[in-house]
C-alpha atoms as a PDB file:
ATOM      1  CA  UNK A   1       0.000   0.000   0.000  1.00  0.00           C
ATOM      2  CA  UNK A   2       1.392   3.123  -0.917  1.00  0.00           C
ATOM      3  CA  UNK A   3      -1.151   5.898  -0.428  1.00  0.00           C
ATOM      4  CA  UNK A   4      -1.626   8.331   2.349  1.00  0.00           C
ATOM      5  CA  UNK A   5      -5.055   9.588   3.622  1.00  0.00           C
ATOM      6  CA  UNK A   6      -5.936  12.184   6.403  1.00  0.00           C
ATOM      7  CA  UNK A   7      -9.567  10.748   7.487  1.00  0.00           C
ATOM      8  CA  UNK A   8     -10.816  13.424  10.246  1.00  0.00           C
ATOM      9  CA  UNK A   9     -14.720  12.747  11.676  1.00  0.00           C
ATOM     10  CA  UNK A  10     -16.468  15.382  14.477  1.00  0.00           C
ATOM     11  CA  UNK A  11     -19.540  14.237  15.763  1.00  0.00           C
ATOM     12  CA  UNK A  12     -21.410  13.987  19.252  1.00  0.00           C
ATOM     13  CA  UNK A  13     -19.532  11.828  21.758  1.00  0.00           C
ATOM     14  CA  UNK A  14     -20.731   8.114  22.078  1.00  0.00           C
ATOM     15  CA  UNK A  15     -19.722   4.869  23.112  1.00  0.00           C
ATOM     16  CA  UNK A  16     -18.357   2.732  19.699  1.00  0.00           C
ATOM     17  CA  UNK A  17     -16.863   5.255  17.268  1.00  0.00           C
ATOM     18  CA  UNK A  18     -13.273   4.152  17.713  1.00  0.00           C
ATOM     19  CA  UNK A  19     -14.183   0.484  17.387  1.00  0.00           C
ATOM     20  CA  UNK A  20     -16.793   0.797  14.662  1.00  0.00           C
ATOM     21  CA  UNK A  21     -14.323   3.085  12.197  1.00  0.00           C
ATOM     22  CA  UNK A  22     -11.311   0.672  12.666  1.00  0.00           C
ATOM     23  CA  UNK A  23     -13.149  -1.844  11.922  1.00  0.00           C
ATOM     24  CA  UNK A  24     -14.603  -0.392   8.943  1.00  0.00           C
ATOM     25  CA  UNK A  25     -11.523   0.469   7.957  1.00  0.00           C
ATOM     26  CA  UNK A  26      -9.820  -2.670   8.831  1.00  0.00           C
ATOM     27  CA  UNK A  27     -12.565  -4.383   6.839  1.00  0.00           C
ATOM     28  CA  UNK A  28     -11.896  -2.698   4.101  1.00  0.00           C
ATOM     29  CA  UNK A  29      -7.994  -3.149   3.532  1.00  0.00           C
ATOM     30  CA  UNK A  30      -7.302   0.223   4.933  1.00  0.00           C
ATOM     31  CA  UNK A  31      -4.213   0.460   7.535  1.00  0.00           C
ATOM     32  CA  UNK A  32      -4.108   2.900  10.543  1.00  0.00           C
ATOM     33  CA  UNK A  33      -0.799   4.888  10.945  1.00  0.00           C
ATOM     34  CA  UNK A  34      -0.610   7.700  13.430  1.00  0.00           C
ATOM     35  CA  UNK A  35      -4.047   8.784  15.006  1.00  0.00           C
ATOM     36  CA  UNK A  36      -5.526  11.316  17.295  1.00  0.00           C
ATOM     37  CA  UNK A  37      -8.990  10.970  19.070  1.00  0.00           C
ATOM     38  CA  UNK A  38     -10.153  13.185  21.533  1.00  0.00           C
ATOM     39  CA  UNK A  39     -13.578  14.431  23.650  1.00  0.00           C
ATOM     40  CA  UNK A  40     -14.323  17.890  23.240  1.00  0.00           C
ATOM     41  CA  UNK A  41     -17.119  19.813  24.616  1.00  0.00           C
ATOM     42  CA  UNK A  42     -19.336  16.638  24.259  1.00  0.00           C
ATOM     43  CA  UNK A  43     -18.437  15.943  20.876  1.00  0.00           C
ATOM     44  CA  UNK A  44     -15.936  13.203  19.803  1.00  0.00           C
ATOM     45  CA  UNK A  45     -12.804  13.996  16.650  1.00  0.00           C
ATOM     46  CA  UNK A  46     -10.908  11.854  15.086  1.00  0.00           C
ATOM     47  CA  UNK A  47      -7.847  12.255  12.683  1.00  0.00           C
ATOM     48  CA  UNK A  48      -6.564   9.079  11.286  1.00  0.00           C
ATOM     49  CA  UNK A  49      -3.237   8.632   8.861  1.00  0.00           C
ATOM     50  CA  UNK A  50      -4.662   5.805   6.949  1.00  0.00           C
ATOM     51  CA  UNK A  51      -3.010   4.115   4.091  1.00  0.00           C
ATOM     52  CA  UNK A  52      -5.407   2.726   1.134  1.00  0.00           C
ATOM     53  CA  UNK A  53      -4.638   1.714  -2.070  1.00  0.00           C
ATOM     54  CA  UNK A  54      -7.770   3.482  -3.729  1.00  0.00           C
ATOM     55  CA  UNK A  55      -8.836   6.542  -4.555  1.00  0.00           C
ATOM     56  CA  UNK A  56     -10.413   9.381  -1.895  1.00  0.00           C
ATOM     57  CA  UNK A  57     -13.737   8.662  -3.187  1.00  0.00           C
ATOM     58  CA  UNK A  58     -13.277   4.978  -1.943  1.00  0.00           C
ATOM     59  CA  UNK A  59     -11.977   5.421   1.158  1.00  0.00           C
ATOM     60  CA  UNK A  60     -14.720   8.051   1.829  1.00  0.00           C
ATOM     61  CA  UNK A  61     -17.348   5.837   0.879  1.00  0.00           C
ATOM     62  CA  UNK A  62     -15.322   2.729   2.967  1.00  0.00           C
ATOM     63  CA  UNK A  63     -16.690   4.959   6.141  1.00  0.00           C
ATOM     64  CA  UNK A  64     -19.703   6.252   4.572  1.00  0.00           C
ATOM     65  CA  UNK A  65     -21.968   4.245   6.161  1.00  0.00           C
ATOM     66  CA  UNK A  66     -20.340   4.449   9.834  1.00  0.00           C
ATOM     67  CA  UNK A  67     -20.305   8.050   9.481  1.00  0.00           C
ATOM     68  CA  UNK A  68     -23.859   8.714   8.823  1.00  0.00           C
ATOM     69  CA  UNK A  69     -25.065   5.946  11.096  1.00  0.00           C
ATOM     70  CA  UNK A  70     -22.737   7.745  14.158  1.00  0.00           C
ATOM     71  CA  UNK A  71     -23.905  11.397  13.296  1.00  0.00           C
ATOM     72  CA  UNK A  72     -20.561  12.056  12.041  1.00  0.00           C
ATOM     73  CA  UNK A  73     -19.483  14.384   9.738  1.00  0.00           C
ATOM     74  CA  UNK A  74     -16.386  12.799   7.736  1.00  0.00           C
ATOM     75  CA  UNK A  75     -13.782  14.441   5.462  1.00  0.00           C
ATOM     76  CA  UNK A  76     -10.349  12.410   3.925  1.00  0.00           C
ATOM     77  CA  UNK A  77      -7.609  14.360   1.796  1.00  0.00           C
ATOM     78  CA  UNK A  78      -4.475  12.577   0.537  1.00  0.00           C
ATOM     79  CA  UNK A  79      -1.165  13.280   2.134  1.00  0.00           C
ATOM     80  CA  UNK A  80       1.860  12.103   1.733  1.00  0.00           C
ATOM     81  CA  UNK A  81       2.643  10.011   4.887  1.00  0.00           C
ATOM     82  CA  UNK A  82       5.646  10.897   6.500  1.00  0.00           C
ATOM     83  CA  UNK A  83       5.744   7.951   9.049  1.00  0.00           C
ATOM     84  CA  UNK A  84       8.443   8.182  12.249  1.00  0.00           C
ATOM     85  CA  UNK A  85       9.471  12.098  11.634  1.00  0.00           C
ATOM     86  CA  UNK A  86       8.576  13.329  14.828  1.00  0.00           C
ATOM     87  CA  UNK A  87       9.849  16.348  16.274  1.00  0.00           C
ATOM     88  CA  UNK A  88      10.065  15.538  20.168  1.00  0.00           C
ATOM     89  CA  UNK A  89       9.410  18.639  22.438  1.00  0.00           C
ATOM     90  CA  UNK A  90      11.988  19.940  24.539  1.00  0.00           C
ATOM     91  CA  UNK A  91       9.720  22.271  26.200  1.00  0.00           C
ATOM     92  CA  UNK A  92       6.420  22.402  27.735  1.00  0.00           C
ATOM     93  CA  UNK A  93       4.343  26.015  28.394  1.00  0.00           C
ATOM     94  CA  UNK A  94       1.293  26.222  30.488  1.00  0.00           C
ATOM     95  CA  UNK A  95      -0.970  29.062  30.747  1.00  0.00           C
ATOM     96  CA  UNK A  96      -3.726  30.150  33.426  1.00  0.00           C
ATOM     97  CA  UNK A  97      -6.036  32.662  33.903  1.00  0.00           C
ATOM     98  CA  UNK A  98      -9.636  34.258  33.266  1.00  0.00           C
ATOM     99  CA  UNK A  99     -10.894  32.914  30.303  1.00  0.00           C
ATOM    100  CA  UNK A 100     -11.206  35.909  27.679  1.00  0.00           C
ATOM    101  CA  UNK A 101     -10.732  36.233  23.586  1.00  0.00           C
ATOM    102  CA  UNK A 102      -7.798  36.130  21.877  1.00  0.00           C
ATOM    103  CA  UNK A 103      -5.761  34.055  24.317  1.00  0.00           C
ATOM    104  CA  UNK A 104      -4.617  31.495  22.244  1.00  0.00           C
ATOM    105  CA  UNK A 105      -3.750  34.197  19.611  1.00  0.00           C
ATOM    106  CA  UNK A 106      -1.656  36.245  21.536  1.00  0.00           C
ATOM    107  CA  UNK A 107      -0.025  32.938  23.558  1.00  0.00           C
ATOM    108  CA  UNK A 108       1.099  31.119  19.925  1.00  0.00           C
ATOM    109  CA  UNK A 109       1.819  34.414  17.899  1.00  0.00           C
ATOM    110  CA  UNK A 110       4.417  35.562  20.829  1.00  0.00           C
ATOM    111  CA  UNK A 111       6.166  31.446  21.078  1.00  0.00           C
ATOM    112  CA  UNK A 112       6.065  31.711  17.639  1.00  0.00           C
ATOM    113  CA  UNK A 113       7.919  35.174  17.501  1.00  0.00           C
ATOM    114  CA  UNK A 114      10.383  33.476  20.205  1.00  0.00           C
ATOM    115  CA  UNK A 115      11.185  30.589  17.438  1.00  0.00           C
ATOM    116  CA  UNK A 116       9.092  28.108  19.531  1.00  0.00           C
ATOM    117  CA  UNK A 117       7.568  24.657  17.026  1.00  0.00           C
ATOM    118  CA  UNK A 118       4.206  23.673  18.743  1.00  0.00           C
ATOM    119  CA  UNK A 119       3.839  19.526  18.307  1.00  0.00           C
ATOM    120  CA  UNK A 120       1.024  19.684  20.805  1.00  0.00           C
ATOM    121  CA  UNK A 121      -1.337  22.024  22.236  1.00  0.00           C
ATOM    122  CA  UNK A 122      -4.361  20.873  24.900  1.00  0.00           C
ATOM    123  CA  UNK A 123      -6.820  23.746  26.543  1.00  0.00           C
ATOM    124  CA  UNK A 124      -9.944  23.828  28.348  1.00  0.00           C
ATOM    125  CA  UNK A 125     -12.053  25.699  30.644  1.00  0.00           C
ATOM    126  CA  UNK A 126     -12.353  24.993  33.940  1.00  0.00           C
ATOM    127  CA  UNK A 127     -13.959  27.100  36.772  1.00  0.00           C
ATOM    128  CA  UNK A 128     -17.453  28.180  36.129  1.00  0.00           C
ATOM    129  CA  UNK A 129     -19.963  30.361  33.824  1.00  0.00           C
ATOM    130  CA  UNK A 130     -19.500  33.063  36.325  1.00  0.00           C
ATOM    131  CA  UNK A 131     -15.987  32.907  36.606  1.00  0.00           C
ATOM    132  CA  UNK A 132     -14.013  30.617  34.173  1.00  0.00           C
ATOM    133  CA  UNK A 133     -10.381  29.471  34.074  1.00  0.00           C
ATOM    134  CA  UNK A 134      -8.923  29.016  30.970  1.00  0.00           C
ATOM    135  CA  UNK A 135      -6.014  26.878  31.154  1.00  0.00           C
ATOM    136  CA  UNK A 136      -3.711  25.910  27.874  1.00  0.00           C
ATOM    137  CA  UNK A 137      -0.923  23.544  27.827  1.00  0.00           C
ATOM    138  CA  UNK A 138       1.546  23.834  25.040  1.00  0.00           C
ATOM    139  CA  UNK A 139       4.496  21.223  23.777  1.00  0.00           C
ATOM    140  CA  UNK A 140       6.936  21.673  21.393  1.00  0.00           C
ATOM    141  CA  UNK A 141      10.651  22.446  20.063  1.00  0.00           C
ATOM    142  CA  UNK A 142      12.334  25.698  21.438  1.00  0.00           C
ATOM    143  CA  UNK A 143      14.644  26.695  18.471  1.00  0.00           C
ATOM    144  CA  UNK A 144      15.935  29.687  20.357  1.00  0.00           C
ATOM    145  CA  UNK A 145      16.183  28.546  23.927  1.00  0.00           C
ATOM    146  CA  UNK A 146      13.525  28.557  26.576  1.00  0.00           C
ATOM    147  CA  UNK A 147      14.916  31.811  27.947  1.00  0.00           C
ATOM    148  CA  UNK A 148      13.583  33.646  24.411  1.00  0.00           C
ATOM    149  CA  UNK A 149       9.935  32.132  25.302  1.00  0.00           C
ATOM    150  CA  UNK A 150      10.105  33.598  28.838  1.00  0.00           C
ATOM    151  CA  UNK A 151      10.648  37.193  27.392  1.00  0.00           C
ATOM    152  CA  UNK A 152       8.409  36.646  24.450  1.00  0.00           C
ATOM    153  CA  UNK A 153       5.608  35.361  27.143  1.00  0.00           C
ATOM    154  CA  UNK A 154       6.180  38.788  29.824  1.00  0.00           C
ATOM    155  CA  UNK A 155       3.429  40.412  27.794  1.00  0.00           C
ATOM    156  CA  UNK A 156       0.866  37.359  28.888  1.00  0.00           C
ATOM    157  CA  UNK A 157       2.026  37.721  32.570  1.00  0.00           C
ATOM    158  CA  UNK A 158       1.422  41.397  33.000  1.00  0.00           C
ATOM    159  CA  UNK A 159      -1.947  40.945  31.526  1.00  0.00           C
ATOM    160  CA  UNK A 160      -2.888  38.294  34.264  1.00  0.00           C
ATOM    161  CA  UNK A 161      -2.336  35.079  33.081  1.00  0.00           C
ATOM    162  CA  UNK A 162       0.293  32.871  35.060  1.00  0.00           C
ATOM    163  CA  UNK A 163       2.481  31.185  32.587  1.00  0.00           C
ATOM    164  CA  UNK A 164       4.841  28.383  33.565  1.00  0.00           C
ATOM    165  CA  UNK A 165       7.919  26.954  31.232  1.00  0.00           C
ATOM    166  CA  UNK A 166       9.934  24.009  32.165  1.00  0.00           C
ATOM    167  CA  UNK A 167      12.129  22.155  29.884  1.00  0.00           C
ATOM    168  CA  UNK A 168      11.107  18.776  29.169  1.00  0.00           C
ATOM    169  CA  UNK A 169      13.649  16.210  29.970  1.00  0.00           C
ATOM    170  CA  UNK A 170      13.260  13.297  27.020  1.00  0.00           C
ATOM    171  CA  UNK A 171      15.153   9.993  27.217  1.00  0.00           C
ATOM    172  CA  UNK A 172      15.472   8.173  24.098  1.00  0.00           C
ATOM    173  CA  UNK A 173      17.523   4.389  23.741  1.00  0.00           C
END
């Protein structure tokens, strides 16, 4: 098998998703590479690296009928599939404070300014509807030192938000 697909489904979170689009896929002659599923706000997204040796059409219609039957709405685009060229994070960035607009914005445009690569970036909201926490938790590759995030990130602390960067200690062998 030699093509790449980038399968991504969003629906409302329920039990069986997972296990009824592998297996449609499985049953199908599709193979899983790298995947990311996660809950968000009560509804349920999945983006798959699958390889296929068909068309986008086929694959799409391989998961038709799981789709529609889950409520999910389901999009595939062919990639090219770049297997085992991770970049492993050497730094990890957390941010708290009142939830407002524009937080994520400001947050990624400065690490991005400060030469930071973001593999991975989590948020939520925690608190409550009178007074809610938004807390963000970035990963990634510091190409000019962790001390260049710190200054980029002084703007976010005098605004409020506490912002904490540690270096993350990775052992490969």
């Amino acid at each position: 098998m030699n093509g790449w697909f980038m399968v991504t489904l969003v629906g409302q979170d329920r039990p069986g998703i997972v296990a009824k689009v592998a297996s449609a896929l499985f049953e199908g002659g599709a193979n899983l590479g790298e995947a990311s599923m996660m809950r968000l706000g009560g509804n349920f997204t999945i983006m798959l690296m699958v390889q296929f040796d068909g068309s986008v059409k086929q694959l799409q219609s391989l998961l038709d009928n799981e789709a529609e039957s889950l409520g999910l709405r389901l999009h595939v685009d062919r990639i090219e599939g770049g297997l085992h060229r991770h970049h492993v994070p050497d730094v990890r960035v957390t941010v708290y404070g009142a939830d407002r607009a524009g937080i994520v914005a400001q947050v990624t445009s400065a690490l991005a300014e400060a030469g930071l690569d973001i593999t991975d970036l989590q948020s939520d909201v925690g608190g409550n509807e009178v007074e809610p926490l938004y807390v963000m938790t970035i990963e990634g590759c510091a190409r000019e030192g962790v001390e260049a995030l710190r200054s980029a990130l002084e703007i976010v602390r005098r605004e409020g938000m506490d912002v904490d960067i540690e270096p993350i200690e990775t052992l490969i062998g």
